[in-house]
C-alpha atoms as a PDB file:
ATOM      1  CA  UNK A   1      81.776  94.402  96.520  1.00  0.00           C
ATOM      2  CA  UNK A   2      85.506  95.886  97.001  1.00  0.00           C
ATOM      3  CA  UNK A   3      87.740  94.254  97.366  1.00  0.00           C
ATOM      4  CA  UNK A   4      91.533  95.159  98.882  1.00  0.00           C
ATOM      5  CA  UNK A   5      94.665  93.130  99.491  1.00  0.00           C
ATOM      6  CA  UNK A   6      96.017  94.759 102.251  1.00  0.00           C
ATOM      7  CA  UNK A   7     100.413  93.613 103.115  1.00  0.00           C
ATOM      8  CA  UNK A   8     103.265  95.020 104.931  1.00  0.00           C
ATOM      9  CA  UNK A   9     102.650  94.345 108.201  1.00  0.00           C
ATOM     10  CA  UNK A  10     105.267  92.611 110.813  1.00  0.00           C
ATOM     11  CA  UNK A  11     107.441  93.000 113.586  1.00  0.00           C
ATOM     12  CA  UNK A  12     109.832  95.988 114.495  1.00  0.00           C
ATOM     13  CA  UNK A  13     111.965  97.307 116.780  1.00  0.00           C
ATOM     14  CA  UNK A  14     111.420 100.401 118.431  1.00  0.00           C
ATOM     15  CA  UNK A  15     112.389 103.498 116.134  1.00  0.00           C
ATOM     16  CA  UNK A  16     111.942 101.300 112.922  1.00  0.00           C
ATOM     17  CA  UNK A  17     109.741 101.887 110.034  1.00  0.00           C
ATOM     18  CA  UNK A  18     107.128  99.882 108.111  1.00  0.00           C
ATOM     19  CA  UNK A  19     105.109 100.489 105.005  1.00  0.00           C
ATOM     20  CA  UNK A  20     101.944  99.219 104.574  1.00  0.00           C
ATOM     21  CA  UNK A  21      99.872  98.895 101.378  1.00  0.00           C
ATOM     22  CA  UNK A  22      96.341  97.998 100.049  1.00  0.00           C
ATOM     23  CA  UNK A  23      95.474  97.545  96.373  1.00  0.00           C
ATOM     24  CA  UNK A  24      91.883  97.819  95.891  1.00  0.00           C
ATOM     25  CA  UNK A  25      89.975  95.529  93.264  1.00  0.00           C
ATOM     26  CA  UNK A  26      86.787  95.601  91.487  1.00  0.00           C
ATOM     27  CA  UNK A  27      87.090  99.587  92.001  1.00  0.00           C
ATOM     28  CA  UNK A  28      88.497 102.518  91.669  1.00  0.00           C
ATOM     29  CA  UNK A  29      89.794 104.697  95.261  1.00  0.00           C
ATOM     30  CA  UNK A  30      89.648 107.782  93.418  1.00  0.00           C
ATOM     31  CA  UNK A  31      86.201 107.658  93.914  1.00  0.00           C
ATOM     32  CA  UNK A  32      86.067 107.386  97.808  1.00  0.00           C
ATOM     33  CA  UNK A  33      87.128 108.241 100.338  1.00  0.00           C
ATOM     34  CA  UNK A  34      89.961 106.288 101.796  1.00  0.00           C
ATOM     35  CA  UNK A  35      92.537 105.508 104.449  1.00  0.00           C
ATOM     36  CA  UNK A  36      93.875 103.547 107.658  1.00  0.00           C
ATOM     37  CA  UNK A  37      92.269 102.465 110.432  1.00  0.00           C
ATOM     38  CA  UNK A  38      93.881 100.701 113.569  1.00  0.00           C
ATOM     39  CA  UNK A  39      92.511  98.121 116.263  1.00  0.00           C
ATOM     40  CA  UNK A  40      95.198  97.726 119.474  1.00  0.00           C
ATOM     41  CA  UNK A  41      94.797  94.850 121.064  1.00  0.00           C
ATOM     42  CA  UNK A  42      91.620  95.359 124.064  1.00  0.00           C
ATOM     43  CA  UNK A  43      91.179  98.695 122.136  1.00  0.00           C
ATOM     44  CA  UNK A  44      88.290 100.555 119.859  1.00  0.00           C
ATOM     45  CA  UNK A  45      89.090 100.472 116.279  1.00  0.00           C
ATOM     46  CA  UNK A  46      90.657 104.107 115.561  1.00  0.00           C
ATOM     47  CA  UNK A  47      91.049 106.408 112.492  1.00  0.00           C
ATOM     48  CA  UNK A  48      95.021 106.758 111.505  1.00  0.00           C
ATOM     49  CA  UNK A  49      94.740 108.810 108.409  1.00  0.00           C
ATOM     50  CA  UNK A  50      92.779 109.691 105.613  1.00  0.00           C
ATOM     51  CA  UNK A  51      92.350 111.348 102.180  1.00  0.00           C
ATOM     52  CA  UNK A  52      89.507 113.560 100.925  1.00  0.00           C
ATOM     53  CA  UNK A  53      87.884 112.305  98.042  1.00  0.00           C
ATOM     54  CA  UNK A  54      86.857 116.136  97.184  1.00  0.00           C
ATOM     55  CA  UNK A  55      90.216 117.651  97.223  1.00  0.00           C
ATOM     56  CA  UNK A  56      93.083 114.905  98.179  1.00  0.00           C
ATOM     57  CA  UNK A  57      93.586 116.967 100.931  1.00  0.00           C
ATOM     58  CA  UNK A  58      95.315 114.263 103.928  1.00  0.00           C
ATOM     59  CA  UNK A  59      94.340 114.174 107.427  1.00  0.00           C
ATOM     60  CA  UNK A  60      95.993 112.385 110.303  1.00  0.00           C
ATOM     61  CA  UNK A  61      95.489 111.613 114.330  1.00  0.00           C
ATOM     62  CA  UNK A  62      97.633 113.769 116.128  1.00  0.00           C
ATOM     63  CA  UNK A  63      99.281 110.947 117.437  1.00  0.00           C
ATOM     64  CA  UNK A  64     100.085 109.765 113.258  1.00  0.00           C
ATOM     65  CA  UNK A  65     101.137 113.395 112.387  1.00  0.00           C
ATOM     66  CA  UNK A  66     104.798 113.707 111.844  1.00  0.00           C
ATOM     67  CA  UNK A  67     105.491 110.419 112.032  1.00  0.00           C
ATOM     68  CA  UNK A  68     102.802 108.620 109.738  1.00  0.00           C
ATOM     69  CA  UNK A  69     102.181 109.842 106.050  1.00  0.00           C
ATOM     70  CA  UNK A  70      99.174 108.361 103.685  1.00  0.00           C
ATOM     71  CA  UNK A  71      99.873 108.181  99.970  1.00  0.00           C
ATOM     72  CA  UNK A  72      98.411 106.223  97.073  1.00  0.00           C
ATOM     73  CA  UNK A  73      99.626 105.492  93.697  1.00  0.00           C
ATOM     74  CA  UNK A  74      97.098 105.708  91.098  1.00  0.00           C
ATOM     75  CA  UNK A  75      98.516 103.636  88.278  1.00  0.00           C
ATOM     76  CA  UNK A  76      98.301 100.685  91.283  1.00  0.00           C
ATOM     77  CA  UNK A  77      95.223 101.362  92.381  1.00  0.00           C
ATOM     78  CA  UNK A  78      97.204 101.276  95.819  1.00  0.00           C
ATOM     79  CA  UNK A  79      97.075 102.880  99.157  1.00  0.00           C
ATOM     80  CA  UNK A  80     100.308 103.282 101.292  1.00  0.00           C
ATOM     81  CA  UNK A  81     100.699 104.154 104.899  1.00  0.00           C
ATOM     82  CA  UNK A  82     104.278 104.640 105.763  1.00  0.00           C
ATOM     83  CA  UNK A  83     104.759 104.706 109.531  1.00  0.00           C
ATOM     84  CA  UNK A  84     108.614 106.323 111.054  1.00  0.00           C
ATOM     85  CA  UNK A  85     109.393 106.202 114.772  1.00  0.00           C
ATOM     86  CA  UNK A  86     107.487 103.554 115.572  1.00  0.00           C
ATOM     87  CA  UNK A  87     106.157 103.272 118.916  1.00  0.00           C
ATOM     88  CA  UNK A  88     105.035  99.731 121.117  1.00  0.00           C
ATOM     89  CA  UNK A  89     101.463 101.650 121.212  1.00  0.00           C
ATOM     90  CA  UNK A  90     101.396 101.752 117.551  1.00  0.00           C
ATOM     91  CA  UNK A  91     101.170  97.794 117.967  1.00  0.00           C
ATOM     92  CA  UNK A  92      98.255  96.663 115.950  1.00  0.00           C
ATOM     93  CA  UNK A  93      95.998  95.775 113.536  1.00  0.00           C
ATOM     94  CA  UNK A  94      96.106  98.062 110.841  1.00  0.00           C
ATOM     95  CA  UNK A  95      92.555  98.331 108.186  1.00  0.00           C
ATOM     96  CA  UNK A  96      92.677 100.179 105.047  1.00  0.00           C
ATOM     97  CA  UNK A  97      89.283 101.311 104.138  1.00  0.00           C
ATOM     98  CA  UNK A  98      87.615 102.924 101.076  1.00  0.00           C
ATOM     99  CA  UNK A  99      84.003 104.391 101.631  1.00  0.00           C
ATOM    100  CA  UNK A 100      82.303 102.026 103.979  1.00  0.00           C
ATOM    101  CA  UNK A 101      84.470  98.965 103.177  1.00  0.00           C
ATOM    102  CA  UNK A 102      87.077  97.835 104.728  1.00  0.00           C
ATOM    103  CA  UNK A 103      90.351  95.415 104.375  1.00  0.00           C
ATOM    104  CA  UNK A 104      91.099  92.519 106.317  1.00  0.00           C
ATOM    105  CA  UNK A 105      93.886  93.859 108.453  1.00  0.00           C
ATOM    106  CA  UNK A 106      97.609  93.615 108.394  1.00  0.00           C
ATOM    107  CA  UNK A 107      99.494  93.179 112.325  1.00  0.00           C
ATOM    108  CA  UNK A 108     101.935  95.678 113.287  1.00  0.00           C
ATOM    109  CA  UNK A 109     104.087  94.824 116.261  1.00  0.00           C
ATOM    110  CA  UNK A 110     106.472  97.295 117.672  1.00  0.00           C
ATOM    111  CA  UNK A 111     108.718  95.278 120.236  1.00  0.00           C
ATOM    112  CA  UNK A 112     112.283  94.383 120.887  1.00  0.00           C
END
């Protein structure tokens, strides 16, 4: 069973910035596949970004790229998403995920 412990989420203005993080337990990401998913209010779940488990190699939405960037920190056992330029349609719920697992979600709210 993984585990994650997902925090970071809040309100922002317009323009701001958030990080978000998820610290996995009972496992090791190195070993998956992993990154951030997103669920807008009405909406689908969507992909964000991700990270090859093969090479490391990153991989983002187009609308993510540029503005989103997908990191993790090994000696944590963490995932990060840091978001820039945040937009009122980036409002959601954000899910880290590793393999076929997934966290329990952390709100994002981009309003003024």
């Amino acid at each position: 069973q993984l585990e994650f412990v997902q925090s970071g989420g809040g309100l922002v203005q317009p323009g701001g910035s958030l990080t978000l993080s998820c610290t996995g337990s009972g496992f090791n990401f190195d070993y998956f596949a992993v990154g951030w998913l997103r669920q807008a209010p009405g909406k689908e779940r969507e992909k964000v970004s991700c990270i090859s488990s093969v090479d490391g190699s990153t991989n983002y939405m187009n609308f993510a790229e540029g503005r989103f960037t997908i990191s993790r920190d090994r000696t944590k056992n963490t995932l990060y998403l840091q978001m820039t330029s945040l937009k009122p349609e980036d409002t959601a719920v954000y899910y880290c995920n590793a393999g076929t697992s997934w966290g329990n979600g952390t709100l994002v709210t981009v309003s003024s």
